[in-house]
Protein backbone atom coordinates (compact mmCIF):
# COMPACT_ATOMS: atom_id res chain seq x y z
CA UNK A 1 0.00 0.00 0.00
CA UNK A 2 1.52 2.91 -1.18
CA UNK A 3 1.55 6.00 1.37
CA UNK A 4 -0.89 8.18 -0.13
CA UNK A 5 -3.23 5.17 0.48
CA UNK A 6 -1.79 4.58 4.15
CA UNK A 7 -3.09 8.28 4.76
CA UNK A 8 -6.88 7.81 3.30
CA UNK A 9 -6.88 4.64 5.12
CA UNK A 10 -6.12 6.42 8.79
CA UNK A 11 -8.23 9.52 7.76
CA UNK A 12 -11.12 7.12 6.73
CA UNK A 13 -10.22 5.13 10.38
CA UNK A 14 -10.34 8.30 12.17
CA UNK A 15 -13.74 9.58 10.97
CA UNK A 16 -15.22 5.95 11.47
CA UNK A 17 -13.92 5.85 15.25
CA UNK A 18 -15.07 9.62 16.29
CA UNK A 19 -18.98 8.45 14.55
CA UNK A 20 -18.78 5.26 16.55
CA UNK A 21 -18.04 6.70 20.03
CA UNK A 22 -20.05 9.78 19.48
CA UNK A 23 -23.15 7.67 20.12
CA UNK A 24 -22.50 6.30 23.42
CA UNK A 25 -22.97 8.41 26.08
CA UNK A 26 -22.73 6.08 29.39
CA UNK A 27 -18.98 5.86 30.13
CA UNK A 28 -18.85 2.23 31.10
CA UNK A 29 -20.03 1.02 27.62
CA UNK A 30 -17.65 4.26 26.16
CA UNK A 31 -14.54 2.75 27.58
CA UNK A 32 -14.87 -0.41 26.56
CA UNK A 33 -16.23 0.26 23.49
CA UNK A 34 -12.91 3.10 22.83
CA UNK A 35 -10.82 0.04 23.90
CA UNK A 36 -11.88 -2.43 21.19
CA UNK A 37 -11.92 0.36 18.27
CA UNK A 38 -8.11 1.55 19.43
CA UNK A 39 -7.00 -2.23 19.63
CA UNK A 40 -8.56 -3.23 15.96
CA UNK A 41 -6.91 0.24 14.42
CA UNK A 42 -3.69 -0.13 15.76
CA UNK A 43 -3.77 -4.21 14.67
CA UNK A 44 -2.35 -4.28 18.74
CA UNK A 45 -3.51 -7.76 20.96
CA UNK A 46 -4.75 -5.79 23.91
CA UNK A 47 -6.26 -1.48 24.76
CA UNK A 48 -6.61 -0.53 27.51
CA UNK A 49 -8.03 2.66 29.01
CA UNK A 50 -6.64 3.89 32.31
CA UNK A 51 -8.49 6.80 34.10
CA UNK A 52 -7.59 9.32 36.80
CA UNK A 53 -9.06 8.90 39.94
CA UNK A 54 -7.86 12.72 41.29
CA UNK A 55 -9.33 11.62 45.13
CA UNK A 56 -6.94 8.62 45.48
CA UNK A 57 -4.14 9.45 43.73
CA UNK A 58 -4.97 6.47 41.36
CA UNK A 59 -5.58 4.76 37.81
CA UNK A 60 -8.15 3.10 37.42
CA UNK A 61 -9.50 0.46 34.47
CA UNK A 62 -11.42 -2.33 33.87
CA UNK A 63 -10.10 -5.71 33.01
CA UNK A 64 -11.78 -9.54 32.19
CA UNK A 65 -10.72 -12.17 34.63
CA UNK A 66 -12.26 -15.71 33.60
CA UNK A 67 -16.05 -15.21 32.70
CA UNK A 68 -16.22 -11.53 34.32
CA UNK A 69 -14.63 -7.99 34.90
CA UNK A 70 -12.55 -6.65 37.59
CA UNK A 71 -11.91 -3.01 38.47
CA UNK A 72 -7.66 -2.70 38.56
CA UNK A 73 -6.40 0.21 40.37
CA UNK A 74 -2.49 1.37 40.19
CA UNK A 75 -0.58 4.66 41.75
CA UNK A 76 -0.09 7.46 39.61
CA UNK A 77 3.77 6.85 38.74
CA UNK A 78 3.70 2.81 38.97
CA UNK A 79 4.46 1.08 35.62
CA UNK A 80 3.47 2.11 32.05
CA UNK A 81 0.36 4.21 32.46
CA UNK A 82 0.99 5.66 35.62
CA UNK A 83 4.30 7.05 34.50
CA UNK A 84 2.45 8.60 31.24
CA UNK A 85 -0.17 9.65 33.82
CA UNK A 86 2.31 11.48 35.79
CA UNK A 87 4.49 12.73 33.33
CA UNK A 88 2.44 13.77 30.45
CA UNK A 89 4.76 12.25 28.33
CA UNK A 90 4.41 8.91 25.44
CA UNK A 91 6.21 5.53 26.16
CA UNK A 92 7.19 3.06 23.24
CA UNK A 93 8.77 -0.25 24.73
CA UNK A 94 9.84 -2.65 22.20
CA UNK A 95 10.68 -4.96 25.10
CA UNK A 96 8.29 -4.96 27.94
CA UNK A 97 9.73 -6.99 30.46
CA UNK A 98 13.50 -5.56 29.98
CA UNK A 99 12.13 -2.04 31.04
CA UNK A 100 11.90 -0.84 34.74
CA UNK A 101 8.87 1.34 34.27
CA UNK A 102 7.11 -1.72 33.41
CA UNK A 103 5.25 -3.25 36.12
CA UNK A 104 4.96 -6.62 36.07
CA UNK A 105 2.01 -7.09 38.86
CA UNK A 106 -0.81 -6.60 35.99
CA UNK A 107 0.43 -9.54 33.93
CA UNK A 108 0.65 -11.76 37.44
CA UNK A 109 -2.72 -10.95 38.05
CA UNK A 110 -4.18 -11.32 34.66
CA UNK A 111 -2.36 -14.35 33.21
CA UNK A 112 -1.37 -11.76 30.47
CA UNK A 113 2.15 -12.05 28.86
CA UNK A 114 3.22 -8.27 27.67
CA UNK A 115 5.59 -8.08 24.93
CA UNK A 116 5.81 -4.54 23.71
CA UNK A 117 3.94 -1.11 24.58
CA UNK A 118 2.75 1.78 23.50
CA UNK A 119 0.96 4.30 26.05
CA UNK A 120 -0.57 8.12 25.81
CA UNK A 121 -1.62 10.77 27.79
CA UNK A 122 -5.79 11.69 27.68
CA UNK A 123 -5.95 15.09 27.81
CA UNK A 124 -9.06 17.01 28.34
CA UNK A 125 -9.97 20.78 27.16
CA UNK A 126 -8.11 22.26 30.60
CA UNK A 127 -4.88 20.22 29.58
CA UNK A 128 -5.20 18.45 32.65
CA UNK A 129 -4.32 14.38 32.20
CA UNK A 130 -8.26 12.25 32.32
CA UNK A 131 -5.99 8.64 31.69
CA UNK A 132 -4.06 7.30 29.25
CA UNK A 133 -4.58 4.74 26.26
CA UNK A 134 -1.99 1.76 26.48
CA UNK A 135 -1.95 -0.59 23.92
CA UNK A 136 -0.45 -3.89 23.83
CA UNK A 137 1.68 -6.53 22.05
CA UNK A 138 1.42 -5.21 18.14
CA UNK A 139 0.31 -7.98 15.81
CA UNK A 140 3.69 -9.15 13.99
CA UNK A 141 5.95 -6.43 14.95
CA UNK A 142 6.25 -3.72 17.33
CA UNK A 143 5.21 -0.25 17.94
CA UNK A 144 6.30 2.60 15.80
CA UNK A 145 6.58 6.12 15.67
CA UNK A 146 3.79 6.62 12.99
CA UNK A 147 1.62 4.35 15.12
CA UNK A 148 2.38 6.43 18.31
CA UNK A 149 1.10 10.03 16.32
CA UNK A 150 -1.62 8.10 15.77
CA UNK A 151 -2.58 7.19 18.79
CA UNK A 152 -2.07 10.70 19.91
CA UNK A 153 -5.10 11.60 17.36
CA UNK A 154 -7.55 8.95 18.57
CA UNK A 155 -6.50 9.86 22.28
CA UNK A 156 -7.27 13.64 21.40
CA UNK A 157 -10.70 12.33 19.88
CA UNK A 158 -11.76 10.28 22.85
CA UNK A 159 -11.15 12.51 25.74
CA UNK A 160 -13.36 15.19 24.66
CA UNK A 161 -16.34 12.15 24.71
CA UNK A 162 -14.75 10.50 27.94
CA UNK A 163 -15.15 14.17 29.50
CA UNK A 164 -18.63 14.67 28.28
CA UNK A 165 -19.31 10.95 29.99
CA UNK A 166 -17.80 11.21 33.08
CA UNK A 167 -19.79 14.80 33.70
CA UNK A 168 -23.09 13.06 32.76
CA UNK A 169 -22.08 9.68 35.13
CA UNK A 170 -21.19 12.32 37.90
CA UNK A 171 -24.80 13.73 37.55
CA UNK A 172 -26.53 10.95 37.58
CA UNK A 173 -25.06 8.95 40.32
CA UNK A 174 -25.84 12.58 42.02
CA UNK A 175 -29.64 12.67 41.02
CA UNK A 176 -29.30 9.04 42.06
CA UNK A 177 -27.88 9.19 44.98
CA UNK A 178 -30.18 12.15 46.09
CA UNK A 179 -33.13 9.65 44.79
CA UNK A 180 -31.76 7.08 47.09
CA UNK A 181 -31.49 9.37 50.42
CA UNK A 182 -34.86 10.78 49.88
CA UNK A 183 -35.85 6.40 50.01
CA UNK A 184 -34.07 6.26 53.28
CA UNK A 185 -36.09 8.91 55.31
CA UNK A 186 -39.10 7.19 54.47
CA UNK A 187 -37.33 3.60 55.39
CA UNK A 188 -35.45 4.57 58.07
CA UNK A 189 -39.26 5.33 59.94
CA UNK A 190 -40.26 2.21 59.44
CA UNK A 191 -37.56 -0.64 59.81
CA UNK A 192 -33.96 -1.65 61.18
CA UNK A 193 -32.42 -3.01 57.78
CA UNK A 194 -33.04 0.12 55.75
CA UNK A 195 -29.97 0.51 53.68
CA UNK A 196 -29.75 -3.45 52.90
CA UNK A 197 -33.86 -3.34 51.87
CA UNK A 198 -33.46 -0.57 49.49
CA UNK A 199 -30.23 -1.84 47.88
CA UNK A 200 -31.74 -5.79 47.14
CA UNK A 201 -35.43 -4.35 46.27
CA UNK A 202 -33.75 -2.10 43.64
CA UNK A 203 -31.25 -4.24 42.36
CA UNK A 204 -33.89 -7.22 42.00
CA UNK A 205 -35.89 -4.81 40.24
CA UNK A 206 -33.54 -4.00 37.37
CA UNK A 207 -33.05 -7.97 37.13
CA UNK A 208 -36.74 -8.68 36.65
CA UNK A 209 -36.98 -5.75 34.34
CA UNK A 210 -33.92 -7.17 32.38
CA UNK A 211 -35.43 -10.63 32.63
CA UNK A 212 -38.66 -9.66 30.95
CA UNK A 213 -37.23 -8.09 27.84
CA UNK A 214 -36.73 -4.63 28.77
CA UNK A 215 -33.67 -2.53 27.24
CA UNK A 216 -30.94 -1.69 29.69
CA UNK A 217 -31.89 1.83 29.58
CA UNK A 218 -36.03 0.87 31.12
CA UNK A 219 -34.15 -1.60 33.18
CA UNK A 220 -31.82 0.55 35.01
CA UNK A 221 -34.20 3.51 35.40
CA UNK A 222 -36.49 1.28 36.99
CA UNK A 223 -34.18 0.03 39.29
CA UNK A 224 -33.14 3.48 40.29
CA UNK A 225 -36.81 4.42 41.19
CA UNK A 226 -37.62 1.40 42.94
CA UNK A 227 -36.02 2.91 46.05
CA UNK A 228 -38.81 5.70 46.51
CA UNK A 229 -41.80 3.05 46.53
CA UNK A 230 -42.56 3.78 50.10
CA UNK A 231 -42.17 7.31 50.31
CA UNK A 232 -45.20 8.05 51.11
CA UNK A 233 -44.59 6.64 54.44
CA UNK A 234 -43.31 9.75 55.64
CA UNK A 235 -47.20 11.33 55.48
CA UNK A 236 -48.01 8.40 58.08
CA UNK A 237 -48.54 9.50 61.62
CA UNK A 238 -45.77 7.56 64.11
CA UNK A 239 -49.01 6.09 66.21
CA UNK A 240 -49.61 4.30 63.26
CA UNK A 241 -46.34 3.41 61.47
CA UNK A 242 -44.58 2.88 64.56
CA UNK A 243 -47.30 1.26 66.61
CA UNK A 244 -45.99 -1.97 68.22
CA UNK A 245 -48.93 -3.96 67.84
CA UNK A 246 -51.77 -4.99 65.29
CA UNK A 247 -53.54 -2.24 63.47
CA UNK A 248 -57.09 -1.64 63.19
CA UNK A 249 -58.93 -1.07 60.37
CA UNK A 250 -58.87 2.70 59.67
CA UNK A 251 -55.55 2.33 60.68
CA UNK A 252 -54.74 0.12 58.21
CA UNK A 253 -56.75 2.13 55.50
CA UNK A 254 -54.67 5.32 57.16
CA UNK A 255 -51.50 2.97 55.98
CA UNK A 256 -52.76 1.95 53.15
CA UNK A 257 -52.70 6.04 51.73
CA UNK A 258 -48.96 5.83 51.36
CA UNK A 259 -49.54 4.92 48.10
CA UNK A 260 -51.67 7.91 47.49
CA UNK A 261 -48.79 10.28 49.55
CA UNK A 262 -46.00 9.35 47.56
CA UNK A 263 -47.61 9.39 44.22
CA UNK A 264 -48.71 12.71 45.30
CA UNK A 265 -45.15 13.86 46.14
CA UNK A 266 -43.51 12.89 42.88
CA UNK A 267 -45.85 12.88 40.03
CA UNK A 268 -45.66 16.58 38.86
CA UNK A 269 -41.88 16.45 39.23
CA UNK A 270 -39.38 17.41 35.75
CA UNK A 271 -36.96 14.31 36.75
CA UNK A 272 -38.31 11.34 34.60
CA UNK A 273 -36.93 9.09 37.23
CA UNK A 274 -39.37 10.85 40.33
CA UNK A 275 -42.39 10.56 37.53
CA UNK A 276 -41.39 6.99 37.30
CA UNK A 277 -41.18 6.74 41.04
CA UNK A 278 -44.33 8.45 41.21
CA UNK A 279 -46.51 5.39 39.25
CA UNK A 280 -44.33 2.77 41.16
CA UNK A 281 -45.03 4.64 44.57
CA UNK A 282 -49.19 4.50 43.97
CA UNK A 283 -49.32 1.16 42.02
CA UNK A 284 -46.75 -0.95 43.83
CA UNK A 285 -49.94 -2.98 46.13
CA UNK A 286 -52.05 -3.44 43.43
CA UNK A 287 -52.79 -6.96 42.67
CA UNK A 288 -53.07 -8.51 39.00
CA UNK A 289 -56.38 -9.70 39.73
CA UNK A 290 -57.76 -6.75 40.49
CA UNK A 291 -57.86 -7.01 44.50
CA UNK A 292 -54.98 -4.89 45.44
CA UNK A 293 -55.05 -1.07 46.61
CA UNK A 294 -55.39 2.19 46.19
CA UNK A 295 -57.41 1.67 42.88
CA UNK A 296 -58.15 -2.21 42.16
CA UNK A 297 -56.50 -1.46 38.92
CA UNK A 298 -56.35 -5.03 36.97
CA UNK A 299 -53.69 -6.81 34.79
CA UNK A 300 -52.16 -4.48 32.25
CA UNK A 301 -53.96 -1.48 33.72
CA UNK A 302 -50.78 -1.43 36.52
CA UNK A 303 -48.00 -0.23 35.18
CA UNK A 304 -45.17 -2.34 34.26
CA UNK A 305 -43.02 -0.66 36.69
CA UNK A 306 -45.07 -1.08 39.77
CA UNK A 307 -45.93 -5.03 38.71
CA UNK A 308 -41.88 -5.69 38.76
CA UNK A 309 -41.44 -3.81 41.96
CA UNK A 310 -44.57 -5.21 44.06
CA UNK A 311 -42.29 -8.64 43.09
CA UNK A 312 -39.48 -7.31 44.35
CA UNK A 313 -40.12 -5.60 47.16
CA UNK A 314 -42.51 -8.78 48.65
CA UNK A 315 -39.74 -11.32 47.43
CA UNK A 316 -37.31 -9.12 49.56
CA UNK A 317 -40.16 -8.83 52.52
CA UNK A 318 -40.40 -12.55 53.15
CA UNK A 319 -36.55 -13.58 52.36
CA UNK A 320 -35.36 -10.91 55.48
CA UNK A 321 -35.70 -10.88 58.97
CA UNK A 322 -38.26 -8.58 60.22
CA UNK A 323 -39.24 -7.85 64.19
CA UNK A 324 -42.33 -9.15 63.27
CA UNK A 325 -41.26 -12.31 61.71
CA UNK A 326 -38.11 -14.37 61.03
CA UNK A 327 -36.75 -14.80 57.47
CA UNK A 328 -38.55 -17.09 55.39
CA UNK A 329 -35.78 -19.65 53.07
CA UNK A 330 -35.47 -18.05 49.67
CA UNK A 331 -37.14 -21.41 48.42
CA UNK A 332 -40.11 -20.90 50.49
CA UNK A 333 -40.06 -17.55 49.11
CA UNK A 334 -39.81 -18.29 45.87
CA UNK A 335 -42.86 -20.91 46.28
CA UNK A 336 -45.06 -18.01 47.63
CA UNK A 337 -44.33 -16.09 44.37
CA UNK A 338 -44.55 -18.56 41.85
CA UNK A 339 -48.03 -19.82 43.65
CA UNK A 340 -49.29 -16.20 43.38
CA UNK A 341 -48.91 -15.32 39.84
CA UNK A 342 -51.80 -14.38 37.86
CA UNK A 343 -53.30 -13.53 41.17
CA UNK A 344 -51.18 -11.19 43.20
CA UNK A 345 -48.47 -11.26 40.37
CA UNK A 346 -48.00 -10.57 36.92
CA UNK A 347 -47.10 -14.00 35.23
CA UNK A 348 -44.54 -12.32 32.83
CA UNK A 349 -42.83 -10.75 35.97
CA UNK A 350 -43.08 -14.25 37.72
CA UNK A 351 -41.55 -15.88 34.49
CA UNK A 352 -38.86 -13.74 35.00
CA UNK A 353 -38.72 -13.78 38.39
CA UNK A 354 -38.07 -18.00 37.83
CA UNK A 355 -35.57 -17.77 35.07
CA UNK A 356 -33.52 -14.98 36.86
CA UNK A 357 -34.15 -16.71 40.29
CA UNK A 358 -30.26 -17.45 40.89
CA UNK A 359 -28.98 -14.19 40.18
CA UNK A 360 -31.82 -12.70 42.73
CA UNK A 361 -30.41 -15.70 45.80
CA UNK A 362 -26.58 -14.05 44.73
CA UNK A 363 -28.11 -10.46 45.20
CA UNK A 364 -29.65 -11.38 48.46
CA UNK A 365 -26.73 -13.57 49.52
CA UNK A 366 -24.23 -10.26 48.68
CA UNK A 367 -26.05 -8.04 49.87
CA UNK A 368 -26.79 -9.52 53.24
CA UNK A 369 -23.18 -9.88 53.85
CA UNK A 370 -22.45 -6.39 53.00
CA UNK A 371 -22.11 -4.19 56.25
CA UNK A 372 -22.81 -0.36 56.15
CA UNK A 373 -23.36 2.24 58.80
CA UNK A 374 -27.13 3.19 57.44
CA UNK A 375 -28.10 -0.44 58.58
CA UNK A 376 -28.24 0.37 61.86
CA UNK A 377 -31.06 -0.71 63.75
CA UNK A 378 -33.55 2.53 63.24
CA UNK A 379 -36.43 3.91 65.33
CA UNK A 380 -39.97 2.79 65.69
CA UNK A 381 -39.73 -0.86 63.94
CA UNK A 382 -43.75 -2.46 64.36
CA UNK A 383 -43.06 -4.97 67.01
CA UNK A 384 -45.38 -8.02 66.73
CA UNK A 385 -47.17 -6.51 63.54
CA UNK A 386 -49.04 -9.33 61.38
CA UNK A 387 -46.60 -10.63 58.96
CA UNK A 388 -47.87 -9.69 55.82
CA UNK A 389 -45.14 -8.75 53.17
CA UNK A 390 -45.15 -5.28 51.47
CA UNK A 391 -47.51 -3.79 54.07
């Protein structure tokens, strides 16, 4: 190929990779996606993208170990990318393992064999270094200069999109995690394992949602709004939610109102997560066969949403301990669901619910290991309430 044709060929490869990232917009799926594109241009084994983690001092990147991915985290200034990191400066090694800036703790832990290197700053608009792109072991030769200008393009490309991503990932694990502490004020009312409740409703949620068909995107957004279900549990006066015995009936129709509260406090808001909380929050106890409350809404009348989370959150329910009752086996659990679909269940949620049914016991077998301050034991838990889930 003569070098006119070399040129067209990189010009035609850099206009192909800035369309292809310009659609992503979740940095997860960016970075990996960057990673593959970089590694097919520059015919190299192995890209990987390193990014700065300011707080720590750290890189950070993601790597596959056997069937699944690990999060790898190295100090600014250790091996390839952390002295390109720290430096600002490009790094061609013909010989990997002959060269002390190489560190040879990623290969140990990875099983990976590095031969030869090429590494380069990630710039953003302020100058300031984002990460670096390191490639790995060139296909039949090693690393040159052309392919190091290059890589310098692509690098320039990507870090303008890899900013744009991170800003929207900060904002939205923001608006999340503001979503999530508005959850635990209604919660933290009502039971002692707040934190751990929230966490496996949610995250069964987006499994069921995924289960059933729905695109990440409808997945994940209902998992994120799962959390305010009960928020309307802050309108309920303590002599009811915290009253240590049975309730009575206008109690119980006082409790029931929740439903209405919440719905009430989200539904006019401009987030299209808190709408999405808001039908979750008023249809989450209605029953597929009509019998549920506020509204005895019936089958597909109940939003999708609220038919995944009413699974959820009653799977959750009878699989924890409770003052009022002790933790039912997740197979017992699992039998009350199962026996309940097309009644208090959506079958297609149930369906799901069964083919997804070991990821949910790993959820709830993580999660219930996991130890976190907000799991404290919190005020006014029902003692010797009537054990009915998803009250």
């Amino acid at each position: 190929m003569g070098r006119r044709q070399e040129l067209e060929k990189r010009q035609m490869l850099l206009a192909r990779f800035g369309r292809i990232i310009a659609v992503e917009t979740r940095l997860d799926s960016l970075l990996t996606l960057i990673a593959e594109e970089v590694r097919r241009i520059l015919d190299a084994d192995r890209c990987s993208v390193f990014l700065v983690d300011t707080y720590k001092g750290e890189l950070w990147t993601k790597v596959a170990l056997g069937v699944g991915e690990k999060i790898l985290r190295i100090p600014l200034g250790r091996g390839i990318a952390g002295f390109v990191a720290k430096t600002g400066n490009a790094i061609n090694i013909r010989d990997a393992y002959r060269d002390p800036r190489f560190n040879q703790d990623l290969d140990r832990i990875t099983g990976y064999q590095t031969k030869n290197a090429l590494a380069v700053p990630l710039k953003g608009r302020d100058g300031k270094i984002l990460g670096v792109f390191e490639v790995l072991n060139k296909n039949k030769s090693a690393f040159n200069d052309e392919d190091e200008g290059f890589l310098r393009i692509l690098a320039t490309i990507a870090a303008s999109f890899i900013e744009n991503a991170t800003l929207y990932d900060e904002l939205r694990r923001s608006h999340l995690e503001t979503i999530y502490r508005m959850a635990l004020v209604a919660e933290f009312r009502d039971q002692e394992d707040t934190g751990k409740h929230l966490r496996r409703m949610s995250r069964f949620s987006g499994i069921l949602g995924a289960g059933m068909g729905l695109g990440y995107e409808e997945a994940e957004d209902i998992r994120y709004a799962a959390p305010l279900h009960d928020v309307g549990k802050v309108a309920i006066p303590d002599t009811i939610l915290r009253k240590p015995g049975k309730l009575d009936a206008a109690e119980y129709e006082e409790m029931k109102r929740h439903t209405i509260y919440g719905s009430q406090m989200l539904a006019r808001a401009e987030s299209r997560l808190l709408r999405l909380a808001a039908r979750i929050a008023v249809a989450h106890h209605e029953h597929f066969d009509g019998t549920g409350y506020p509204h005895q809404l019936k089958g597909d009348l109940i939003p999708t949403e609220a038919r995944i989370v009413a699974v959820a959150d009653v799977f959750d329910a009878l699989a924890s301990e409770r003052v009022y009752k002790g933790a039912w086996s997740v197979d017992e659990a699992r039998g009350y669901i199962l026996e309940r679909s097309g009644t208090l269940f959506d079958p297609d949620v149930c369906a799901s619910f069964d083919k997804r049914f070991d990821e949910l016991r790993s959820v709830l077998e993580e999660e219930s290991r996991r130890v976190v301050p907000e799991d404290a034991p919190g005020p006014g838990a029902r003692k010797g309430q009537q054990p009915k889930p998803g009250v």
